[in-house]
Structure formats: structure tokens, C-alpha cells
PDB file of N, CA and C in Angstrom:
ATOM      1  N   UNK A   1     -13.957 -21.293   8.181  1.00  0.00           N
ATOM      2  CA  UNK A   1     -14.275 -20.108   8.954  1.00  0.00           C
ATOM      3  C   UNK A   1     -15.728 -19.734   8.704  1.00  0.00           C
ATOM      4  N   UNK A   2     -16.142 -19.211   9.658  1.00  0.00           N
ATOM      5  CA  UNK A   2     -17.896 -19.189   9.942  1.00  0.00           C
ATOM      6  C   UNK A   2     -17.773 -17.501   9.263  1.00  0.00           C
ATOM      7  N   UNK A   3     -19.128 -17.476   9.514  1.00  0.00           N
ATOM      8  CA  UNK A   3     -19.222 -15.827   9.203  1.00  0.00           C
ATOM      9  C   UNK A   3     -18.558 -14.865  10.034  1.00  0.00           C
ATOM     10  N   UNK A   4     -18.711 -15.025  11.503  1.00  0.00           N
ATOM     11  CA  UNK A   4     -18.476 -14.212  12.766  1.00  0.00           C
ATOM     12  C   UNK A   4     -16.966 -13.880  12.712  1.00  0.00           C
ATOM     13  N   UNK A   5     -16.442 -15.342  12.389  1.00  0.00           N
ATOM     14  CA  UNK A   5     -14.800 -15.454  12.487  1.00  0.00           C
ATOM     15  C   UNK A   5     -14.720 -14.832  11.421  1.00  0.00           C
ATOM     16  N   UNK A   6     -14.973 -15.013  10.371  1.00  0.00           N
ATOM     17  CA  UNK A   6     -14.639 -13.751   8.984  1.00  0.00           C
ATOM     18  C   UNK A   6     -14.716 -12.157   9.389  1.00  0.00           C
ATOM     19  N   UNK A   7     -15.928 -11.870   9.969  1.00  0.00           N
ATOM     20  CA  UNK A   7     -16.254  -9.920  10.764  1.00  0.00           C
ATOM     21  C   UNK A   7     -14.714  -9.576  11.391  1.00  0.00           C
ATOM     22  N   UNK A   8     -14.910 -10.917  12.231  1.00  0.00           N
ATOM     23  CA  UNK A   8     -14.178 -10.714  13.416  1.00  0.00           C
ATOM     24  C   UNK A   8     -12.529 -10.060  12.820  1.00  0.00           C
ATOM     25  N   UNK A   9     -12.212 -11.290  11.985  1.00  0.00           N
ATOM     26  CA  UNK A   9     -10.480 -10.953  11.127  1.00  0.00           C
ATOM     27  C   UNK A   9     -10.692  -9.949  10.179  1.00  0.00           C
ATOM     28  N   UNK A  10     -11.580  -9.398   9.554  1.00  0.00           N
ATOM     29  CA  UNK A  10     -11.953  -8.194   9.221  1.00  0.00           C
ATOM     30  C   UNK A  10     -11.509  -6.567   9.510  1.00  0.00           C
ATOM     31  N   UNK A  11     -12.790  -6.796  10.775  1.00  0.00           N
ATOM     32  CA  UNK A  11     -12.369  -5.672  11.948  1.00  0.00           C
ATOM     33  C   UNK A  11     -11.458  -5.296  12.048  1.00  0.00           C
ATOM     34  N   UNK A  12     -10.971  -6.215  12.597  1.00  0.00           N
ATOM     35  CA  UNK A  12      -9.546  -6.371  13.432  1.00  0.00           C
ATOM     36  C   UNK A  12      -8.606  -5.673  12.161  1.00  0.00           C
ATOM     37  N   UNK A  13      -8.297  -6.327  11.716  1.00  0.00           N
ATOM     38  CA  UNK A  13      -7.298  -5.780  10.220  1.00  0.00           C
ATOM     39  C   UNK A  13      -7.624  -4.173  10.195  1.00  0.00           C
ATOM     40  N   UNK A  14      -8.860  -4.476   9.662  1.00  0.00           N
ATOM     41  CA  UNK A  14      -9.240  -2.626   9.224  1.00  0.00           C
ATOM     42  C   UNK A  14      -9.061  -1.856  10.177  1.00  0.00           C
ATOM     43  N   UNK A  15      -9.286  -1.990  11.504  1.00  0.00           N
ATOM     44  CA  UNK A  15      -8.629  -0.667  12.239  1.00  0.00           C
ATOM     45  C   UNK A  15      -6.901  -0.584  12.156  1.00  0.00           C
ATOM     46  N   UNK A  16      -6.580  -1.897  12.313  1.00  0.00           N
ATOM     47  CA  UNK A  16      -4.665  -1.967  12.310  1.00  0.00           C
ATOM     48  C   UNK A  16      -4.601  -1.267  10.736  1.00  0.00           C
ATOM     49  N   UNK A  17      -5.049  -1.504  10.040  1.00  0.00           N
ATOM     50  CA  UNK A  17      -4.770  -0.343   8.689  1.00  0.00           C
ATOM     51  C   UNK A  17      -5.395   1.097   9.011  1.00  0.00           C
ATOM     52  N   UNK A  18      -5.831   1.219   9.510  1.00  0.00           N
ATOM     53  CA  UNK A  18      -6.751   2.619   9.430  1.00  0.00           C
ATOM     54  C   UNK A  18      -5.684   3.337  10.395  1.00  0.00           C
ATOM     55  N   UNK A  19      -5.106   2.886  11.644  1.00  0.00           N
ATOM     56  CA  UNK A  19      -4.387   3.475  12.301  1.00  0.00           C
ATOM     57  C   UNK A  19      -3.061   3.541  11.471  1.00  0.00           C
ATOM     58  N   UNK A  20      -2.660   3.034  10.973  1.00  0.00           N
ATOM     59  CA  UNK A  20      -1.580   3.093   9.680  1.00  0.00           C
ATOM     60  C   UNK A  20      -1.998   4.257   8.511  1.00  0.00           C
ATOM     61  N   UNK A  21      -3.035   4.469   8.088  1.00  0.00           N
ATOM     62  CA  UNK A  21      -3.414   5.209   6.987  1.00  0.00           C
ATOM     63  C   UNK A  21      -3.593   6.376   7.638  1.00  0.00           C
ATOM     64  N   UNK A  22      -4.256   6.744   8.928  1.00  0.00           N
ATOM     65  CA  UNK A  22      -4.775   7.895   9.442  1.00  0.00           C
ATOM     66  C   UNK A  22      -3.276   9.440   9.101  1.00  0.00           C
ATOM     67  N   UNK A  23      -2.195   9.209   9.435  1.00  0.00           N
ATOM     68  CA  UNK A  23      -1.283  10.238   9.369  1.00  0.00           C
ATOM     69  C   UNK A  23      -0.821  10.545   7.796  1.00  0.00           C
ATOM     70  N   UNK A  24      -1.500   9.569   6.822  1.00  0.00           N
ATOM     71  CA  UNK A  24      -0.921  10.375   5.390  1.00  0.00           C
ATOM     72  C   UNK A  24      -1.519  11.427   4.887  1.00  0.00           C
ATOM     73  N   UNK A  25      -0.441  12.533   4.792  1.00  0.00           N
ATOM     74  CA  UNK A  25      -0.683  13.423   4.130  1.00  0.00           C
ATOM     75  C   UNK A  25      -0.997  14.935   5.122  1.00  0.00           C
ATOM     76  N   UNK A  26      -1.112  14.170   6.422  1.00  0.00           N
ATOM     77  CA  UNK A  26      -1.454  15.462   7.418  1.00  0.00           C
ATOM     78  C   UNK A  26      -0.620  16.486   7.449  1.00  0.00           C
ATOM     79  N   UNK A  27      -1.236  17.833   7.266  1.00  0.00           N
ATOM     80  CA  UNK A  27      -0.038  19.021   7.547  1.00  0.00           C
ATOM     81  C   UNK A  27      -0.825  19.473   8.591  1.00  0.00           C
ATOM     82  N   UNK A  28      -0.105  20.878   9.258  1.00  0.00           N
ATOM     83  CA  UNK A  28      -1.287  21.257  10.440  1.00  0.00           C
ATOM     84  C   UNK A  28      -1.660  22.772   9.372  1.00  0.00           C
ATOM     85  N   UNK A  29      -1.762  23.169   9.592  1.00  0.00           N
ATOM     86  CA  UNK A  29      -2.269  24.407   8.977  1.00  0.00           C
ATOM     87  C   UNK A  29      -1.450  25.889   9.184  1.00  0.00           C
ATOM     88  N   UNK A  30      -1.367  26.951   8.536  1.00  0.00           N
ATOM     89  CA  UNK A  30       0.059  27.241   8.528  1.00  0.00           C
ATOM     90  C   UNK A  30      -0.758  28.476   9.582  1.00  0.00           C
ATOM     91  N   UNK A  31      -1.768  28.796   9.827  1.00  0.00           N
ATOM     92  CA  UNK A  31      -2.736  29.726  10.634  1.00  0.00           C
ATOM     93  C   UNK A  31      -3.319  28.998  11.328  1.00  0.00           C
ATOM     94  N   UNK A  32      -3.851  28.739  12.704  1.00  0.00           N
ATOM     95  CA  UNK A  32      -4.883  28.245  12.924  1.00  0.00           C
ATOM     96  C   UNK A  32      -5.578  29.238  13.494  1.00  0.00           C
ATOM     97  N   UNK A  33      -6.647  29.123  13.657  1.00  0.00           N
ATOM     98  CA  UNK A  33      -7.855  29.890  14.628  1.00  0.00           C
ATOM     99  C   UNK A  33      -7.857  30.223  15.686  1.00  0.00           C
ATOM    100  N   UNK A  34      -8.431  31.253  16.458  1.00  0.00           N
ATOM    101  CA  UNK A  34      -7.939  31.124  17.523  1.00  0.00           C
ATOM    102  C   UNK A  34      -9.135  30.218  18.297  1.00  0.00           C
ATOM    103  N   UNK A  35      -8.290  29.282  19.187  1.00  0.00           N
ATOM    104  CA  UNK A  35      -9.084  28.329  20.249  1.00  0.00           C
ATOM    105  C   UNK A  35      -8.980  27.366  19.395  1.00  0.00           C
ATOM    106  N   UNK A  36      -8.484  27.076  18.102  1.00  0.00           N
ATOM    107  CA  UNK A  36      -8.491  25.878  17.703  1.00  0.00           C
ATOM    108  C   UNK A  36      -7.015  25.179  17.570  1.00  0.00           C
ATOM    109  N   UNK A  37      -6.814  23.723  18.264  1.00  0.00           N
ATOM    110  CA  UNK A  37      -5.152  23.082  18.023  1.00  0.00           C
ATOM    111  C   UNK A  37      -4.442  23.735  16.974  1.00  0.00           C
ATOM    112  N   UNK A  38      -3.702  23.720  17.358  1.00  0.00           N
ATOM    113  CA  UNK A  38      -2.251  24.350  16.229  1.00  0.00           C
ATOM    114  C   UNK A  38      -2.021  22.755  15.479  1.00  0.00           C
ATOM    115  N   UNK A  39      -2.198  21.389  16.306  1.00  0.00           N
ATOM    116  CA  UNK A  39      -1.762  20.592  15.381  1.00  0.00           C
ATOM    117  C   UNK A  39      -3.259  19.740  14.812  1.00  0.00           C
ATOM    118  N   UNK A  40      -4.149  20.024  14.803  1.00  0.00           N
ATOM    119  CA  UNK A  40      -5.224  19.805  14.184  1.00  0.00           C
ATOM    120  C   UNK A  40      -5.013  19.702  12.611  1.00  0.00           C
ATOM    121  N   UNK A  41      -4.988  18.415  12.052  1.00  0.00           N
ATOM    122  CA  UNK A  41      -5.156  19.119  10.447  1.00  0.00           C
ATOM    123  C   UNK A  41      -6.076  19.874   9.875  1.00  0.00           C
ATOM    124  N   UNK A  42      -5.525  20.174   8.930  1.00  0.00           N
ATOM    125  CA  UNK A  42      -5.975  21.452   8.258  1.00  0.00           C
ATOM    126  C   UNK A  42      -7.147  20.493   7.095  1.00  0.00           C
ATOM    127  N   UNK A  43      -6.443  19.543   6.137  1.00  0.00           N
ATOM    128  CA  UNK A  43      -7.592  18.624   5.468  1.00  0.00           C
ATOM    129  C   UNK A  43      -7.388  17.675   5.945  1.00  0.00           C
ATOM    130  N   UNK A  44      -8.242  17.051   6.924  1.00  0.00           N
ATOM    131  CA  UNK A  44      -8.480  15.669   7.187  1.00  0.00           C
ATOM    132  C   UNK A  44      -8.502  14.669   6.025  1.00  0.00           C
ATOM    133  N   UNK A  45      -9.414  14.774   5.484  1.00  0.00           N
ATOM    134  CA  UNK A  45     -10.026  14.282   4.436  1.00  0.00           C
ATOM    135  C   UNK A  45     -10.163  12.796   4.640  1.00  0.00           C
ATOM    136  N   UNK A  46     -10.851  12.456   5.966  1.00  0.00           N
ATOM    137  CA  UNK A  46     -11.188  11.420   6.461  1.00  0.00           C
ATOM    138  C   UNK A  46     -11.773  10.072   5.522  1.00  0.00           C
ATOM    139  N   UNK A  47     -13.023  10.943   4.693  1.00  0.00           N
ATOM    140  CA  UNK A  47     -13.964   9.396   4.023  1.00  0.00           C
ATOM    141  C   UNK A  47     -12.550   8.772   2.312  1.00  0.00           C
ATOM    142  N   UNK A  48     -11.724   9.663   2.170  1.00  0.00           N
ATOM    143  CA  UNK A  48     -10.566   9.545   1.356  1.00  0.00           C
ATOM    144  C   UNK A  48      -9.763   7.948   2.033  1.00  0.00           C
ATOM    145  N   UNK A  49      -9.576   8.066   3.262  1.00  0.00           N
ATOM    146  CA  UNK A  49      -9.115   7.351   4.447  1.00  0.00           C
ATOM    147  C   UNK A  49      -9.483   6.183   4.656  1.00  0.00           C
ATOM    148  N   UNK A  50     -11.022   6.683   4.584  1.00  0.00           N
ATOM    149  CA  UNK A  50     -11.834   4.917   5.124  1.00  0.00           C
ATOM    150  C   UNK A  50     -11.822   4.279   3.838  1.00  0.00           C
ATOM    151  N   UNK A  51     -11.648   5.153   2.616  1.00  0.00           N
ATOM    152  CA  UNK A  51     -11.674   4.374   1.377  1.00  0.00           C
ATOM    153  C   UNK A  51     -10.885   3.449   1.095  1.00  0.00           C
ATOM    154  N   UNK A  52      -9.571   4.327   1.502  1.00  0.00           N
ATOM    155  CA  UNK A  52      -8.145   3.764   1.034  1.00  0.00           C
ATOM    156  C   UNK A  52      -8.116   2.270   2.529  1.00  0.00           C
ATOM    157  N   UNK A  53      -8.453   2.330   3.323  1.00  0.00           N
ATOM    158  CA  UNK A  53      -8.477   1.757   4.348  1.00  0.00           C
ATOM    159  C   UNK A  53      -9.178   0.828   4.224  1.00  0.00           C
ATOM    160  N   UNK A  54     -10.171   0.866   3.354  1.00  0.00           N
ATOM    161  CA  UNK A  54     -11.197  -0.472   3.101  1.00  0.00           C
ATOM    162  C   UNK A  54     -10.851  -1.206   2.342  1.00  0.00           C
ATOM    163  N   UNK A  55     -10.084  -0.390   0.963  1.00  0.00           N
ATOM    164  CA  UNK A  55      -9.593  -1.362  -0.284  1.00  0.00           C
ATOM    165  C   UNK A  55      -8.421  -1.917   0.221  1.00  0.00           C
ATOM    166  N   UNK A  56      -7.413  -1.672   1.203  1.00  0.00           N
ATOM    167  CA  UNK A  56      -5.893  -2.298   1.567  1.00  0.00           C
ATOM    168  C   UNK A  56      -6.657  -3.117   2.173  1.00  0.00           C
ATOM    169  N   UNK A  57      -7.354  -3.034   3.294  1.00  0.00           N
ATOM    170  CA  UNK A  57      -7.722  -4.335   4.504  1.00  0.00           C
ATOM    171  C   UNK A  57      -8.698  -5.320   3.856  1.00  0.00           C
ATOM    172  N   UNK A  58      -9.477  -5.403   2.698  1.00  0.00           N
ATOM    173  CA  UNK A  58     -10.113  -6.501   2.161  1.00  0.00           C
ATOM    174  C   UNK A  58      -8.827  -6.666   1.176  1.00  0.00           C
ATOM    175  N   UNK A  59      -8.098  -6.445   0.762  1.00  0.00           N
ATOM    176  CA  UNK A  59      -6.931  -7.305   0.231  1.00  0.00           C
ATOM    177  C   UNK A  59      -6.374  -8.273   0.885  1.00  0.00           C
ATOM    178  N   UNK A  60      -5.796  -7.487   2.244  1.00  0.00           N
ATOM    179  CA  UNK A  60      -5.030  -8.273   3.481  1.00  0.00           C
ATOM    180  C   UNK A  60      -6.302  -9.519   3.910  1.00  0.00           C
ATOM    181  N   UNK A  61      -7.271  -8.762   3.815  1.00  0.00           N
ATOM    182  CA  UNK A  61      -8.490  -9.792   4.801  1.00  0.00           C
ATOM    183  C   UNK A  61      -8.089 -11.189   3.965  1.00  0.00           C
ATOM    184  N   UNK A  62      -8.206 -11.060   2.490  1.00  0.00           N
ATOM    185  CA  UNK A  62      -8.347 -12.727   1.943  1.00  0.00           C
ATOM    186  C   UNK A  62      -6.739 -13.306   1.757  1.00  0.00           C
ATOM    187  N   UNK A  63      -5.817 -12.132   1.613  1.00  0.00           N
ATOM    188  CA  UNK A  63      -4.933 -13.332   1.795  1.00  0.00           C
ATOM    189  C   UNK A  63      -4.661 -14.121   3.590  1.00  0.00           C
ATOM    190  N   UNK A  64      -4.972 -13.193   4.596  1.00  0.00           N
ATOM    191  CA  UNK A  64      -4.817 -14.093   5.914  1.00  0.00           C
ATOM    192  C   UNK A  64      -6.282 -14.874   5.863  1.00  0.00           C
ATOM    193  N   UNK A  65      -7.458 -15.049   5.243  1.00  0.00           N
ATOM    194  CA  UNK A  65      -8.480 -16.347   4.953  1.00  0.00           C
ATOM    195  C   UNK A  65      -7.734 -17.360   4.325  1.00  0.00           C
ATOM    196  N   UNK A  66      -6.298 -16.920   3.352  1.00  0.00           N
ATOM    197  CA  UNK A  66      -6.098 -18.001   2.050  1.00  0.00           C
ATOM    198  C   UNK A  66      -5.548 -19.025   3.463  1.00  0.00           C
ATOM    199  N   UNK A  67      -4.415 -18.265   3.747  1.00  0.00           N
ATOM    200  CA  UNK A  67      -3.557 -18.615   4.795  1.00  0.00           C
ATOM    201  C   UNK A  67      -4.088 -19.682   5.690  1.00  0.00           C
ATOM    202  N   UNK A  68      -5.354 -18.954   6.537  1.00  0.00           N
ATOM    203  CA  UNK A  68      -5.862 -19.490   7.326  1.00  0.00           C
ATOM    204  C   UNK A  68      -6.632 -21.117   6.975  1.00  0.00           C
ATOM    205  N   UNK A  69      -6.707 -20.951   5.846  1.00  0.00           N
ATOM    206  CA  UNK A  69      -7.852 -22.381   5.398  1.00  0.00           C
ATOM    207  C   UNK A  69      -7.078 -23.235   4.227  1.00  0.00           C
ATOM    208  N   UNK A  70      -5.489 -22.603   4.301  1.00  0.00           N
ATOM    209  CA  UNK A  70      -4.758 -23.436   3.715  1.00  0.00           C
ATOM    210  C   UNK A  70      -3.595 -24.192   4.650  1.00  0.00           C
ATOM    211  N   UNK A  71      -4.316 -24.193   6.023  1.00  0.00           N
ATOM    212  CA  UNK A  71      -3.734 -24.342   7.136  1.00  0.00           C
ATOM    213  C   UNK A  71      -1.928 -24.695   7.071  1.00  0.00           C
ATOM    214  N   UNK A  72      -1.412 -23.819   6.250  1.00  0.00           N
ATOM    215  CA  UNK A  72       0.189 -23.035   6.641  1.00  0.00           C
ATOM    216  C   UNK A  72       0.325 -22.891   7.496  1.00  0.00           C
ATOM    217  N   UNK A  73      -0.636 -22.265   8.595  1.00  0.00           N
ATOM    218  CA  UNK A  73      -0.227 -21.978   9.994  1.00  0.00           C
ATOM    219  C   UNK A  73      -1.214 -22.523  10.864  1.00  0.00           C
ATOM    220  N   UNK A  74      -1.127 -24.064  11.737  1.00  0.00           N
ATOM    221  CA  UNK A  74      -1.928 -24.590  12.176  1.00  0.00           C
ATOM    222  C   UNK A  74      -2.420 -23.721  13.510  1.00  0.00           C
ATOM    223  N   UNK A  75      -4.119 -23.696  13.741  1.00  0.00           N
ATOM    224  CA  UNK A  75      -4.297 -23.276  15.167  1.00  0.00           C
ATOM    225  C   UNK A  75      -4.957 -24.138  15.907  1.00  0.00           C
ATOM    226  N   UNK A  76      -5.296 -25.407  15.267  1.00  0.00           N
ATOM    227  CA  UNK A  76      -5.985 -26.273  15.789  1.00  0.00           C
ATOM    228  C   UNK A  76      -5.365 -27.168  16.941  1.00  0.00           C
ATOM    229  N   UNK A  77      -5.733 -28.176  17.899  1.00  0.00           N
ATOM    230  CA  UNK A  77      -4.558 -28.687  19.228  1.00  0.00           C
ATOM    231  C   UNK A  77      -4.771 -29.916  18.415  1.00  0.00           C
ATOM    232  N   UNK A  78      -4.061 -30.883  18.335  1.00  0.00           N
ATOM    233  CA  UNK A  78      -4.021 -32.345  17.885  1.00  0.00           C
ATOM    234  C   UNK A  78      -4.730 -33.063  18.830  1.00  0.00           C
TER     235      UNK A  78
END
């Protein structure tokens, strides 16, 4: 795998985790403001998110590289 193809299975992973990680822990807030969503969270605590989201998806990233270049799962055509 080249560099590009590495970004590429990267990416890809880290948003499919990030959309997985995004709802932990959300409450909405037991007041909200007025003019502001009722279901808006109250602590995002977003860069908590991209953290946890970066360390799961470079885990996942090298075992689907191990996978990939231990060709278990062929993608090549004969």
C-alpha cells in the first residue's frame, strides 16, 4: 500500500468511528436558552471526541493494513 491508499483507509475509518463516538455522553441540558435547540448538548466536548476518535481509528487503521498486506482477504483479479 502506497501512501494515498494508507490516507485514504485512514479517513475513511476515522469518520466511521467519529460518527460512532459523536453521541457518548450527550445529555441535552435541563434549561435551554431561549432560541437555542432544546436538544443541543449542553457539553459537547468535541476535541475529547476527536481524541478518543483518533486513538480507536489508528488502532483499527493497522490492524485492516495487517489484514490487507497479509493478503487474508484477496483484492487483487488473477
Amino acid at each position: 500500500m502506497g501512501a494515498f491508499e494508507n490516507i485514504v483507509v485512514f479517513v475513511i475509518i476515522w469518520w466511521m468511528v467519529l460518527f460512532c463516538v459523536l453521541p457518548w455522553g450527550v445529555q441535552a441540558p435541563k434549561s435551554p436558552a431561549p432560541g437555542h435547540a432544546t436538544s443541543a448538548p449542553a457539553r459537547p466536548r468535541i476535541l475529547l471526541k476527536f481524541a478518543i476518535t483518533t486513538a480507536i481509528a489508528t488502532a483499527l487503521f493497522f490492524v485492516a493494513r495487517a489484514v490487507i498486506l497479509s493478503d487474508l482477504i484477496f483484492f487483487h483479479t488473477p
